[in-house]
PDB file of N, CA and C in Angstrom:
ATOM      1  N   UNK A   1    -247.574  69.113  70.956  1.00  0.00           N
ATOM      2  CA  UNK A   1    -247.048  70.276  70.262  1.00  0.00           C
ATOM      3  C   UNK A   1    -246.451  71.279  71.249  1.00  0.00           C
ATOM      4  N   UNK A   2    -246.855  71.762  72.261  1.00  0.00           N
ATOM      5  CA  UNK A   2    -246.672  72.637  72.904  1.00  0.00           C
ATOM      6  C   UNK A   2    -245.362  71.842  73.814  1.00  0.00           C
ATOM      7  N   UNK A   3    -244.777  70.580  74.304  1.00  0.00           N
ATOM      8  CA  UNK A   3    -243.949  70.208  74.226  1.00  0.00           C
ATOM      9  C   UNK A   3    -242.446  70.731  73.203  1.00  0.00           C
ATOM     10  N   UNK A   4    -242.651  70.223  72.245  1.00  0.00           N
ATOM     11  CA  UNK A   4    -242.155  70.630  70.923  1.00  0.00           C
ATOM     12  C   UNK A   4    -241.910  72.169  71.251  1.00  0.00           C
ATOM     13  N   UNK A   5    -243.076  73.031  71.576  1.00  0.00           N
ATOM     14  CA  UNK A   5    -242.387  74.652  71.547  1.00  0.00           C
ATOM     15  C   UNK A   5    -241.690  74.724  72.766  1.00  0.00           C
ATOM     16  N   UNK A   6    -241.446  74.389  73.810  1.00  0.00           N
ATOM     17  CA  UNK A   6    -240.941  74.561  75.028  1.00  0.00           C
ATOM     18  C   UNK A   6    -240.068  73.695  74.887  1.00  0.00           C
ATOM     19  N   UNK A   7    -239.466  73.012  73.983  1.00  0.00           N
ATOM     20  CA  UNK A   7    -238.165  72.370  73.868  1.00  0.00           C
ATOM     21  C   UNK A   7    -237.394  73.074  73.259  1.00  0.00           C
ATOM     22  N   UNK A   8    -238.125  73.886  71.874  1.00  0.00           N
ATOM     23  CA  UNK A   8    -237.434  74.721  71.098  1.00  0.00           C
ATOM     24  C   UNK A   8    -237.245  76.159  71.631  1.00  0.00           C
ATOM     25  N   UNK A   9    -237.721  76.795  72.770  1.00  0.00           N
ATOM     26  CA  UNK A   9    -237.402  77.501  73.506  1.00  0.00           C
ATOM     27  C   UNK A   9    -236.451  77.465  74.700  1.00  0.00           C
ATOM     28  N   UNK A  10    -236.271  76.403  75.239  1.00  0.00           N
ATOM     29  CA  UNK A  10    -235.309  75.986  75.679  1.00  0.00           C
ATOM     30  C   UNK A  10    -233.687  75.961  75.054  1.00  0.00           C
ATOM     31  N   UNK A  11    -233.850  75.643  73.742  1.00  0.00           N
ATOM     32  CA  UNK A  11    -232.722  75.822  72.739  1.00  0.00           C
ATOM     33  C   UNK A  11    -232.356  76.710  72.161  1.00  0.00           C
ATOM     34  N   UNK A  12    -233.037  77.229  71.883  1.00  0.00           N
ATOM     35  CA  UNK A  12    -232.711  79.086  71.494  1.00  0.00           C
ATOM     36  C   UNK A  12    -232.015  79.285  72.554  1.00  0.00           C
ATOM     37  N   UNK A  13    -232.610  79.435  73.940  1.00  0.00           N
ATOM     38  CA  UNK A  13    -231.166  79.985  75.067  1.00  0.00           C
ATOM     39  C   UNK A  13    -229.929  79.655  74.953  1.00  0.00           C
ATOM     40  N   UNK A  14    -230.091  78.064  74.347  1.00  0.00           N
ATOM     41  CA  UNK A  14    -228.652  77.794  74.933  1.00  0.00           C
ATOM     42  C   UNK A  14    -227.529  78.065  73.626  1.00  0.00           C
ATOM     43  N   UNK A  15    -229.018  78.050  72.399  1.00  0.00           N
ATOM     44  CA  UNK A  15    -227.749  78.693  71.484  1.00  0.00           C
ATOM     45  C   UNK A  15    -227.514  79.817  71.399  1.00  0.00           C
ATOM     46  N   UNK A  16    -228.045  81.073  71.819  1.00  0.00           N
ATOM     47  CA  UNK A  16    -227.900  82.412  71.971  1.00  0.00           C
ATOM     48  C   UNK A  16    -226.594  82.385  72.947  1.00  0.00           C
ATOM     49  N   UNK A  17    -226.759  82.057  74.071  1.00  0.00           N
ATOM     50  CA  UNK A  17    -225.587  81.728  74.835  1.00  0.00           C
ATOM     51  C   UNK A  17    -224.227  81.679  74.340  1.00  0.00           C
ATOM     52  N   UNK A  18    -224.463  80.165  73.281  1.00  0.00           N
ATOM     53  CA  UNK A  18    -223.150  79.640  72.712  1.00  0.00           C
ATOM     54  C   UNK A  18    -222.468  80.584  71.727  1.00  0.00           C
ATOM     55  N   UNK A  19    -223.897  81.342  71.065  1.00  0.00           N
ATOM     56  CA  UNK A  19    -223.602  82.281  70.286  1.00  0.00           C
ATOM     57  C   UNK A  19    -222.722  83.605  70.753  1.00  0.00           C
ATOM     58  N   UNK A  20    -223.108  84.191  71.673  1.00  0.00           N
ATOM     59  CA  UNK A  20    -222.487  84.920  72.365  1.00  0.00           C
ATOM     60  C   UNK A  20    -221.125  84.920  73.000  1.00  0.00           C
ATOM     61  N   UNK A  21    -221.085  83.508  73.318  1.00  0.00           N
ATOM     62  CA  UNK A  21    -219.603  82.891  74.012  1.00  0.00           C
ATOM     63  C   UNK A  21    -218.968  83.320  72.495  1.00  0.00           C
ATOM     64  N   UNK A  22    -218.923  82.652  71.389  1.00  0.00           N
ATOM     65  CA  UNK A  22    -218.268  82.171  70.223  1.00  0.00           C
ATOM     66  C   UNK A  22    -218.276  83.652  69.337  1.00  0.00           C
ATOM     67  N   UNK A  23    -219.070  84.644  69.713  1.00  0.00           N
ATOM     68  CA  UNK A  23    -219.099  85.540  68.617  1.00  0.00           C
ATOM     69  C   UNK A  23    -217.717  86.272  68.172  1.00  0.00           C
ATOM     70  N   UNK A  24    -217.085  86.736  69.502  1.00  0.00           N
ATOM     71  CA  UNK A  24    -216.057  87.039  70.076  1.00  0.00           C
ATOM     72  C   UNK A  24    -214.301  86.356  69.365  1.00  0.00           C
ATOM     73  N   UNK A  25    -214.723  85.882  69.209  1.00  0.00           N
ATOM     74  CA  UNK A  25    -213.139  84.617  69.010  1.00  0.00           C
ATOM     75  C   UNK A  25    -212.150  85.053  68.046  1.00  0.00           C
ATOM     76  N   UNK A  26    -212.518  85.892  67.534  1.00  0.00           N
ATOM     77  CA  UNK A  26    -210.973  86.366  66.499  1.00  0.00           C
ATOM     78  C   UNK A  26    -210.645  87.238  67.770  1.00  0.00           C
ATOM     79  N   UNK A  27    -211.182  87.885  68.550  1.00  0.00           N
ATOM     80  CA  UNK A  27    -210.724  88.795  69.623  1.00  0.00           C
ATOM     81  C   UNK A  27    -209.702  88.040  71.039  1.00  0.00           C
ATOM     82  N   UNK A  28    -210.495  87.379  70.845  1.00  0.00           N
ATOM     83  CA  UNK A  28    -209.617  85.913  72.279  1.00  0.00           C
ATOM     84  C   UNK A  28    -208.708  85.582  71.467  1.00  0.00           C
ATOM     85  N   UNK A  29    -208.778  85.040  69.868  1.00  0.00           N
ATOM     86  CA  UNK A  29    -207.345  84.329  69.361  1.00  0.00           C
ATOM     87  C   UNK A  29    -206.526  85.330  69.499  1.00  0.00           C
ATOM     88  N   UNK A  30    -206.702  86.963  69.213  1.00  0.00           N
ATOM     89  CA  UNK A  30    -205.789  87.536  69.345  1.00  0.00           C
ATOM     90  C   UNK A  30    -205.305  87.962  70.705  1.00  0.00           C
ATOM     91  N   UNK A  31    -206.005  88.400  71.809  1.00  0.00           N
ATOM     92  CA  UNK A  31    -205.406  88.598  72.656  1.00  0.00           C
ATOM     93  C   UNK A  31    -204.917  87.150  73.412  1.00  0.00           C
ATOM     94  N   UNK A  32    -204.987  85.856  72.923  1.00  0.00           N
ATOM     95  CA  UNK A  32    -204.327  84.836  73.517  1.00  0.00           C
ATOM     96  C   UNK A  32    -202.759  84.974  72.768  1.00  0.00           C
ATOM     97  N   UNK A  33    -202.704  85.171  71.887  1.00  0.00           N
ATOM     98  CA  UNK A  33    -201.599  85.260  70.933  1.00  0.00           C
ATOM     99  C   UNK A  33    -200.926  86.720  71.369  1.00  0.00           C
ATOM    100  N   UNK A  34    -200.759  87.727  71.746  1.00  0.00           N
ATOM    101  CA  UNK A  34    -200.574  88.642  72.532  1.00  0.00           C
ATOM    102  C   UNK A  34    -200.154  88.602  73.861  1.00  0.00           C
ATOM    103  N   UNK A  35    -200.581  87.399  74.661  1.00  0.00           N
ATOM    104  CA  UNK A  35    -200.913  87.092  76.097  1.00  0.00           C
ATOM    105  C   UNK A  35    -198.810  86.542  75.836  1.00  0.00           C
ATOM    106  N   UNK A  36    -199.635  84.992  74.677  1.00  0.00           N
ATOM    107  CA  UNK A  36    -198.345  84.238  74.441  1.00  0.00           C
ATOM    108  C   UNK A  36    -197.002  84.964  74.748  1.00  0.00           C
ATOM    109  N   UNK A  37    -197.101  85.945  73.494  1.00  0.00           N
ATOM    110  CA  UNK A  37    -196.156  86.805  73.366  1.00  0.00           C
ATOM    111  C   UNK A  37    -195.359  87.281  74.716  1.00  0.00           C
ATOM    112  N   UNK A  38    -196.092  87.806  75.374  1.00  0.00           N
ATOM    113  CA  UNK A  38    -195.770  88.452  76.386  1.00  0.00           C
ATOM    114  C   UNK A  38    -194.932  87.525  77.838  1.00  0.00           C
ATOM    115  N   UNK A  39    -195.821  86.644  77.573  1.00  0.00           N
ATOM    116  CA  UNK A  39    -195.224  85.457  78.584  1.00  0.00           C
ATOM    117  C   UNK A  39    -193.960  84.731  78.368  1.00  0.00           C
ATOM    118  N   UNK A  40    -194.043  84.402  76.500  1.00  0.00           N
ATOM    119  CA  UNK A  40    -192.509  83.775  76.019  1.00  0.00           C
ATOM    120  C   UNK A  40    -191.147  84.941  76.688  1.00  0.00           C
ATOM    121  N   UNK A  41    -191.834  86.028  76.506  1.00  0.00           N
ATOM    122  CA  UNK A  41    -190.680  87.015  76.252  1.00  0.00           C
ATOM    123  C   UNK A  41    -190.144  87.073  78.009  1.00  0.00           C
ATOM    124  N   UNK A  42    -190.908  87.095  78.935  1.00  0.00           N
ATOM    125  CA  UNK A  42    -190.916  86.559  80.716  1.00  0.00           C
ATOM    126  C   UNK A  42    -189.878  85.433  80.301  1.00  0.00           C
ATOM    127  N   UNK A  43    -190.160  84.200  80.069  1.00  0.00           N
ATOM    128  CA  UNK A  43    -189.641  82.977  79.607  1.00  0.00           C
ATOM    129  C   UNK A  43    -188.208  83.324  79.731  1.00  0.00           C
ATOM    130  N   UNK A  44    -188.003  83.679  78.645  1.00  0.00           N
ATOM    131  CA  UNK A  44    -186.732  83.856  78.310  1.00  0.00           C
ATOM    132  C   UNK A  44    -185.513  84.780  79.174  1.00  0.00           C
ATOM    133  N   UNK A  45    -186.473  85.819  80.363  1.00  0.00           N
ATOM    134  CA  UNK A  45    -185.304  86.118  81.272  1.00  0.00           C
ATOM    135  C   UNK A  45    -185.581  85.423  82.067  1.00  0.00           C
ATOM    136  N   UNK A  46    -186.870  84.322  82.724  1.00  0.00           N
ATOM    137  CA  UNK A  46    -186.685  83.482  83.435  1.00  0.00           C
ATOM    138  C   UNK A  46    -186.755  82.616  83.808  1.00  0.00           C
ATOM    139  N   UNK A  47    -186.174  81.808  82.774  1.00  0.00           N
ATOM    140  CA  UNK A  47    -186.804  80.489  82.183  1.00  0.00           C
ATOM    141  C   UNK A  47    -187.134  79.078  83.250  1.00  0.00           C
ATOM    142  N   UNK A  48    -186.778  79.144  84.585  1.00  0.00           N
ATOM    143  CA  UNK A  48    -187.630  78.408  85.486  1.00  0.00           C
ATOM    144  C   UNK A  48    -188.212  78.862  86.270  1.00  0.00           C
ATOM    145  N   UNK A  49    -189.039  79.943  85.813  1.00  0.00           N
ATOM    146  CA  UNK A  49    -190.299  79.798  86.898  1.00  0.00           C
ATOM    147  C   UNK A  49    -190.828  79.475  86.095  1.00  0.00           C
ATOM    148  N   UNK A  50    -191.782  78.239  87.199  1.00  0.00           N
ATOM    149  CA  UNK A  50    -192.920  76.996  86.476  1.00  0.00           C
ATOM    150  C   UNK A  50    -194.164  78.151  86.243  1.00  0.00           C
ATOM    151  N   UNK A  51    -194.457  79.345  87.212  1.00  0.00           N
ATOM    152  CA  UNK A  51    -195.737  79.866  87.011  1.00  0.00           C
ATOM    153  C   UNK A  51    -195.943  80.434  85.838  1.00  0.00           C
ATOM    154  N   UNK A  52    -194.747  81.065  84.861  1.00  0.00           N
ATOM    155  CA  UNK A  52    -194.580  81.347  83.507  1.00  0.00           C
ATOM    156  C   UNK A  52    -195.248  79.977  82.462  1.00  0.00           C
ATOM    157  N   UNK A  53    -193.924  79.003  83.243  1.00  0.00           N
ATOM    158  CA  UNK A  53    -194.683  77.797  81.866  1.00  0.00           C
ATOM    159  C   UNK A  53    -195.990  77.079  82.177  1.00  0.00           C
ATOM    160  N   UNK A  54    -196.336  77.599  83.619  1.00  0.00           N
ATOM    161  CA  UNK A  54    -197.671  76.967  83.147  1.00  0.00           C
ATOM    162  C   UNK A  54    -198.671  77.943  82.412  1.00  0.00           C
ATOM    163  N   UNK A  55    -198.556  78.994  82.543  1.00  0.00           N
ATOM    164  CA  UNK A  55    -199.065  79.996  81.795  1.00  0.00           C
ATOM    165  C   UNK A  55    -199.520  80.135  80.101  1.00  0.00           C
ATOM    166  N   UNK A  56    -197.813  79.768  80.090  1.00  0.00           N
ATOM    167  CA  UNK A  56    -197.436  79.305  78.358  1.00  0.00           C
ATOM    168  C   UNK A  56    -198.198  77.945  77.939  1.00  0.00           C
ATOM    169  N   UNK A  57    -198.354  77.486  78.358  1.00  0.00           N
ATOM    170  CA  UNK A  57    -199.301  76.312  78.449  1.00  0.00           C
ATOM    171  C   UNK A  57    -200.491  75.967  78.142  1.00  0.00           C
ATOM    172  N   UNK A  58    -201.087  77.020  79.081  1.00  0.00           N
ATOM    173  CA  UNK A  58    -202.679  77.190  78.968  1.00  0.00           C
ATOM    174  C   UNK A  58    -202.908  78.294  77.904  1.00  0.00           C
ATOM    175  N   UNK A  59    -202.043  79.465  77.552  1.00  0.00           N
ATOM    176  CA  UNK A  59    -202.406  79.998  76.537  1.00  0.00           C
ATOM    177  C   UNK A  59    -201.972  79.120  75.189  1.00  0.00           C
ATOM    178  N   UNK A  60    -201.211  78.518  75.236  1.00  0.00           N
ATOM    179  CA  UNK A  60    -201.190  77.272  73.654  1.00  0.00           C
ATOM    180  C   UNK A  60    -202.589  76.599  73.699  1.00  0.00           C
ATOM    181  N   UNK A  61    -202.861  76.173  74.861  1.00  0.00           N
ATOM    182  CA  UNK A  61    -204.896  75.485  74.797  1.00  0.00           C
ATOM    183  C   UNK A  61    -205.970  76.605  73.996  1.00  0.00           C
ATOM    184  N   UNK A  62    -205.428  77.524  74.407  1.00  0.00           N
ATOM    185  CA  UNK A  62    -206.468  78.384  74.219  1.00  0.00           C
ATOM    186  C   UNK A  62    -206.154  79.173  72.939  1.00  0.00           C
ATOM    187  N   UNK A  63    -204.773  78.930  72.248  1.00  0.00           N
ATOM    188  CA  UNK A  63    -204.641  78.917  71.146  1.00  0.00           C
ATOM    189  C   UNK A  63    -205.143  77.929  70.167  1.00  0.00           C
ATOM    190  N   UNK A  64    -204.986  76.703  70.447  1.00  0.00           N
ATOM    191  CA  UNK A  64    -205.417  75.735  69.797  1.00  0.00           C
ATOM    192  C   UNK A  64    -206.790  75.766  69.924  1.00  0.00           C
ATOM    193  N   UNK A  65    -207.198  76.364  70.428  1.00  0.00           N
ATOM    194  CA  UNK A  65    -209.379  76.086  70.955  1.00  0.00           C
ATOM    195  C   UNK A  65    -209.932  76.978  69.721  1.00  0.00           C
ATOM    196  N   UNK A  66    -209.585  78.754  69.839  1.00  0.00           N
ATOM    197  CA  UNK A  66    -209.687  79.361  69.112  1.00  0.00           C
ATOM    198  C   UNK A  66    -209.162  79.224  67.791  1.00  0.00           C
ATOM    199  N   UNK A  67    -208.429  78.478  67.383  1.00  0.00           N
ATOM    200  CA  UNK A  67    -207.931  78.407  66.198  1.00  0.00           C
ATOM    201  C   UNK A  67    -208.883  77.999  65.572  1.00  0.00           C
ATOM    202  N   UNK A  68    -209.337  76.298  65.964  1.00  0.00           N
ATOM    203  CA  UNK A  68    -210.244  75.608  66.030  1.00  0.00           C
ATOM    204  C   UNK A  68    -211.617  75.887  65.400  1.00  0.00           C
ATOM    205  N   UNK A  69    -211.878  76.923  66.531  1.00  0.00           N
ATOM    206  CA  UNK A  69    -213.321  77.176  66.118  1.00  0.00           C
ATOM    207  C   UNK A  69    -212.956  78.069  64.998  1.00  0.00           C
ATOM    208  N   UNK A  70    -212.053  79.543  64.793  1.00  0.00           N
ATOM    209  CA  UNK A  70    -211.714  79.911  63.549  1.00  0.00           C
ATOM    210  C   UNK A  70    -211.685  79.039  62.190  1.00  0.00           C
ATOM    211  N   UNK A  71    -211.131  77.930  62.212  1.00  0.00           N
ATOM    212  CA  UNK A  71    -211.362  77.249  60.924  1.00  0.00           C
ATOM    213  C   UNK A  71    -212.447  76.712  60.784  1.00  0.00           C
ATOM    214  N   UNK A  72    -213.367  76.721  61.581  1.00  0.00           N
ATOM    215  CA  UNK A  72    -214.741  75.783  61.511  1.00  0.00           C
ATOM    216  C   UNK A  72    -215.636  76.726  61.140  1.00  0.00           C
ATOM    217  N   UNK A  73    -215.725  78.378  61.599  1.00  0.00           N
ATOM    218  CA  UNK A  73    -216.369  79.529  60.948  1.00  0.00           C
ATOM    219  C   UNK A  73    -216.061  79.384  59.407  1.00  0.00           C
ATOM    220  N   UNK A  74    -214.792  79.283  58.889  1.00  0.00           N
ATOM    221  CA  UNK A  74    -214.462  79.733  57.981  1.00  0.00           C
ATOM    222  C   UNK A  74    -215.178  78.621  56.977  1.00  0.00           C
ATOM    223  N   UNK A  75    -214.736  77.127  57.692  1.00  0.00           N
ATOM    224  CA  UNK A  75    -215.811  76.407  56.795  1.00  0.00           C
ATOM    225  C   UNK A  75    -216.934  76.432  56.657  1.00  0.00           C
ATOM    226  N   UNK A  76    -217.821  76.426  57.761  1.00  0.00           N
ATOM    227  CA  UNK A  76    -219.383  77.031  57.544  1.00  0.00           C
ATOM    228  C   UNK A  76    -219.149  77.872  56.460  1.00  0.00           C
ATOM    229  N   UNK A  77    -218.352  78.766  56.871  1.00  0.00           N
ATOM    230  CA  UNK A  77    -219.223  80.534  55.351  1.00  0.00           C
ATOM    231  C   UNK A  77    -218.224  79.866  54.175  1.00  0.00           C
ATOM    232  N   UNK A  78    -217.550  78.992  54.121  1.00  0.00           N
ATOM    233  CA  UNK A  78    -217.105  78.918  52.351  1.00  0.00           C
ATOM    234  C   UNK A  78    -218.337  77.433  52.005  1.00  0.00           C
ATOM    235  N   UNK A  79    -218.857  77.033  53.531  1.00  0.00           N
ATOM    236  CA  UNK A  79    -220.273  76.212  52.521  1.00  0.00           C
ATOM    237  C   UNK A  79    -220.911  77.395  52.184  1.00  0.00           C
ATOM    238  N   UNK A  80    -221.824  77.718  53.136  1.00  0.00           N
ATOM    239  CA  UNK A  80    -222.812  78.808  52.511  1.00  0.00           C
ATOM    240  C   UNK A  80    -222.335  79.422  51.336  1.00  0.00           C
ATOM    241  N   UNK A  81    -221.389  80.074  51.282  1.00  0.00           N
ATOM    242  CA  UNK A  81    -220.788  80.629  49.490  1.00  0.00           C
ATOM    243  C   UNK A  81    -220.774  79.276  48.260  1.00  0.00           C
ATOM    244  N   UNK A  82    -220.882  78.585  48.840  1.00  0.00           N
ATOM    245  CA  UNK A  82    -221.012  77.730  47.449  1.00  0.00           C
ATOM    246  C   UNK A  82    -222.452  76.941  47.492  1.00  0.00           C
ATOM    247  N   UNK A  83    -222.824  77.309  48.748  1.00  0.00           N
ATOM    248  CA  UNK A  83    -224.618  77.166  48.084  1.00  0.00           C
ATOM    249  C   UNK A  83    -225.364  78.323  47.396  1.00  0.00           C
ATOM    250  N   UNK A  84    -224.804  79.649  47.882  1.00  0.00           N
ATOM    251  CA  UNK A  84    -225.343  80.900  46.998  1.00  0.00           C
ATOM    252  C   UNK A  84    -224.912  80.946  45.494  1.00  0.00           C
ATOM    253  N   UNK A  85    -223.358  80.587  45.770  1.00  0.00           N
ATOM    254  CA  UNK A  85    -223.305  80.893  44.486  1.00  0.00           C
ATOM    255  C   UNK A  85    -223.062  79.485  43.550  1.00  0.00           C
ATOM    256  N   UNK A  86    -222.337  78.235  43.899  1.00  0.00           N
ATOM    257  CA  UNK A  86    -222.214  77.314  43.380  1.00  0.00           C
ATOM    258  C   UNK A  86    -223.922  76.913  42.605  1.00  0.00           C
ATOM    259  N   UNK A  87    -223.334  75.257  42.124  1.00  0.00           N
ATOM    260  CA  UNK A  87    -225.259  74.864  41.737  1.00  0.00           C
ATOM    261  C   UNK A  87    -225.868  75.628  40.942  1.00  0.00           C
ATOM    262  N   UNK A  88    -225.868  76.638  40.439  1.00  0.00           N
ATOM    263  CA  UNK A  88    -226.708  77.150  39.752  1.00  0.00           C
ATOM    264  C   UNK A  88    -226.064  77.077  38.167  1.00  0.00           C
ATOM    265  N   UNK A  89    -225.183  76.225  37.573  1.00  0.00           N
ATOM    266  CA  UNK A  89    -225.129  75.912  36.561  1.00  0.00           C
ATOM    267  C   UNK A  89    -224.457  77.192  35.535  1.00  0.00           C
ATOM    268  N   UNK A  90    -223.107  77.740  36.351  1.00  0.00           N
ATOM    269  CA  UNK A  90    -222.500  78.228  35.678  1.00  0.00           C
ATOM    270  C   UNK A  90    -221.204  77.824  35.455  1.00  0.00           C
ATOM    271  N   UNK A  91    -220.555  78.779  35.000  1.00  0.00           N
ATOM    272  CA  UNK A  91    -218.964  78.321  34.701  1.00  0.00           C
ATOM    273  C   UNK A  91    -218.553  78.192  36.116  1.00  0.00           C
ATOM    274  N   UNK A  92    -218.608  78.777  37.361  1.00  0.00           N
ATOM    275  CA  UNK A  92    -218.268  79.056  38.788  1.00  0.00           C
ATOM    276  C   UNK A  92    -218.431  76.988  38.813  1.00  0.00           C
ATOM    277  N   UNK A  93    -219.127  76.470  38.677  1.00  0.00           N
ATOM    278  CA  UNK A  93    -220.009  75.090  39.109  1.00  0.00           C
ATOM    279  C   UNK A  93    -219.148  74.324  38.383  1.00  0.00           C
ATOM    280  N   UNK A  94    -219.023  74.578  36.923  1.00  0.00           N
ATOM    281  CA  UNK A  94    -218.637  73.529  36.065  1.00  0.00           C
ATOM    282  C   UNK A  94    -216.788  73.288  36.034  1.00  0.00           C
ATOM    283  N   UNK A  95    -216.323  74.808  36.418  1.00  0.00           N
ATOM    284  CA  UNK A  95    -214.846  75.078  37.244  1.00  0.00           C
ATOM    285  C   UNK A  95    -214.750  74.085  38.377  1.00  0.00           C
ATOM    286  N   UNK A  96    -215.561  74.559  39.486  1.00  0.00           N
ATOM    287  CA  UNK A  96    -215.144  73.230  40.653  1.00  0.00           C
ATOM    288  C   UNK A  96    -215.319  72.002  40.379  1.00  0.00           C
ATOM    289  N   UNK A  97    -216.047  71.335  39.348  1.00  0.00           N
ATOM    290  CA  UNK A  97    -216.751  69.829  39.415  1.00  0.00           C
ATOM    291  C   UNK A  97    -215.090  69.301  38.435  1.00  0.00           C
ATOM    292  N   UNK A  98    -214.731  70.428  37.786  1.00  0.00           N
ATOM    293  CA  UNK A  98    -213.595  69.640  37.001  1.00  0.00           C
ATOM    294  C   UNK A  98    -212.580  69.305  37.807  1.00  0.00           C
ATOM    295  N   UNK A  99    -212.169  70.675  38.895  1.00  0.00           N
ATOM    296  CA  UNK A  99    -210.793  70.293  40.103  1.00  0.00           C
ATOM    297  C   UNK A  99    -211.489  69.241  40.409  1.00  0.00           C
ATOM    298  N   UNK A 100    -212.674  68.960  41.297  1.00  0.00           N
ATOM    299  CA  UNK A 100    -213.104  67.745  42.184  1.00  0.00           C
ATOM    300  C   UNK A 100    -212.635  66.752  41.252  1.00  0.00           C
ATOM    301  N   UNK A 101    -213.010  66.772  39.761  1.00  0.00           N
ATOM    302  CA  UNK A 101    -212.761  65.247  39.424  1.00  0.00           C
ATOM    303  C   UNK A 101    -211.657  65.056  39.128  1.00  0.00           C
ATOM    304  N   UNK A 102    -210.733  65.641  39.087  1.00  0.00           N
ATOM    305  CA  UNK A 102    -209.351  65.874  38.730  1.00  0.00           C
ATOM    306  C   UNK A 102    -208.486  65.271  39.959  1.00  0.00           C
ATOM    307  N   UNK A 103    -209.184  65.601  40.911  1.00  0.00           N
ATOM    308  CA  UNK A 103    -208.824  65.188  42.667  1.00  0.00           C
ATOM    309  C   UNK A 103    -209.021  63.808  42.675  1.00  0.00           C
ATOM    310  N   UNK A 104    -209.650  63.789  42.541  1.00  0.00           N
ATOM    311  CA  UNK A 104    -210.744  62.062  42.798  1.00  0.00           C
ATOM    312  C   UNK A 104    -210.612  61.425  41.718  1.00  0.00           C
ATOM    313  N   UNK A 105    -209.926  61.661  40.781  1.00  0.00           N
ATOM    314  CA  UNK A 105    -209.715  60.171  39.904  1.00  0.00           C
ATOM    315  C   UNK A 105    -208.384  59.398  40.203  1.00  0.00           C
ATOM    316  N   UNK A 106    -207.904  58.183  40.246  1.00  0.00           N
ATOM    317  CA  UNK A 106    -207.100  57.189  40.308  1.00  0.00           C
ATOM    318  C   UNK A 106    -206.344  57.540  39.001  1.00  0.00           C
ATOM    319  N   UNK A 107    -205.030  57.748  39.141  1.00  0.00           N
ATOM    320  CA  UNK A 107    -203.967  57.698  37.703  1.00  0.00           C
ATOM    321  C   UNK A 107    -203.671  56.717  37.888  1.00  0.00           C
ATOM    322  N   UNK A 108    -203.336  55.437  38.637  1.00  0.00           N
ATOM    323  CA  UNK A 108    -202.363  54.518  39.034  1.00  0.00           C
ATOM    324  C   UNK A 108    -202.379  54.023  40.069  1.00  0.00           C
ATOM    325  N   UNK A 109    -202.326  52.613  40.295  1.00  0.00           N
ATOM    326  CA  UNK A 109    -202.466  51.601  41.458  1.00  0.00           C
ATOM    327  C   UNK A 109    -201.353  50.615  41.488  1.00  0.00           C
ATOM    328  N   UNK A 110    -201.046  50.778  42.649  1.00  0.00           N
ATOM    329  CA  UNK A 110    -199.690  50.067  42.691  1.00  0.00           C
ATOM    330  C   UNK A 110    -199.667  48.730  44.099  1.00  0.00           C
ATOM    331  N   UNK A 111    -199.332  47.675  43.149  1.00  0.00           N
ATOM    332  CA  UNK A 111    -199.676  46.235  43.873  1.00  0.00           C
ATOM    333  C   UNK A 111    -198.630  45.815  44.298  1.00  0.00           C
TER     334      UNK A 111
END
C-alpha cells in the first residue's frame, strides 16, 4: 500500500507540472499568432533572410501544438457538459440520440 501512495505522489507532481505548463495556452496560441504576424510582415520586406523563415517555421509548430491542445480542452469540457447535463432523460438526451441516429444510419449501399 504505501508503495501505491508514493507512486501516487509521485504523479500528482508531474501532473501539477503538466498542469501548469498547459494552463496557459490560449495565451501562447495567442502570442504565437502575434509573434507569426510580426515575422510574416519582416518576410515580406525581406524575403531571404533564412533567420526570418526559420522563425516562421517554428512559430507554425507552435501554432499547430497549441491549437492542438485547444481543441482537446474543448473536447474534454463538451464531454463533461454532456455528462452533467446529457443522460438524465430529457428532451436535451432524446434531441442528441435522434441526430446520432440520423448520423449513423445507412440510406444506401452501393456495389
Amino acid at each position: 500500500m504505501s508503495q501505491l501512495w508514493s507512486k501516487l505522489k509521485a504523479l500528482k507532481i508531474g501532473l501539477k507540472d503538466l498542469n501548469t505548463y498547459l494552463a496557459s495556452y490560449r495565451q501562447k496560441l495567442q502570442t504565437a499568432r502575434q509573434s507569426l504576424e510580426i515575422v510574416q510582415s519582416q518576410i515580406v520586406t525581406q524575403p531571404l533572410n533564412s533567420v526570418l523563415i526559420e522563425q516562421e517555421s517554428v512559430l507554425l509548430n507552435d501554432i499547430r501544438k497549441w491549437s492542438l491542445v485547444e481543441e482537446q480542452v474543448l473536447k474534454q469540457k463538451s464531454r463533461v457538459n454532456w455528462i452533467a447535463i446529457g443522460d438524465a432523460n430529457t428532451k436535451f438526451f432524446h434531441a442528441q440520440m435522434k441526430i446520432r441516429s440520423s448520423k449513423n444510419t445507412i440510406t444506401s449501399v452501393y456495389i
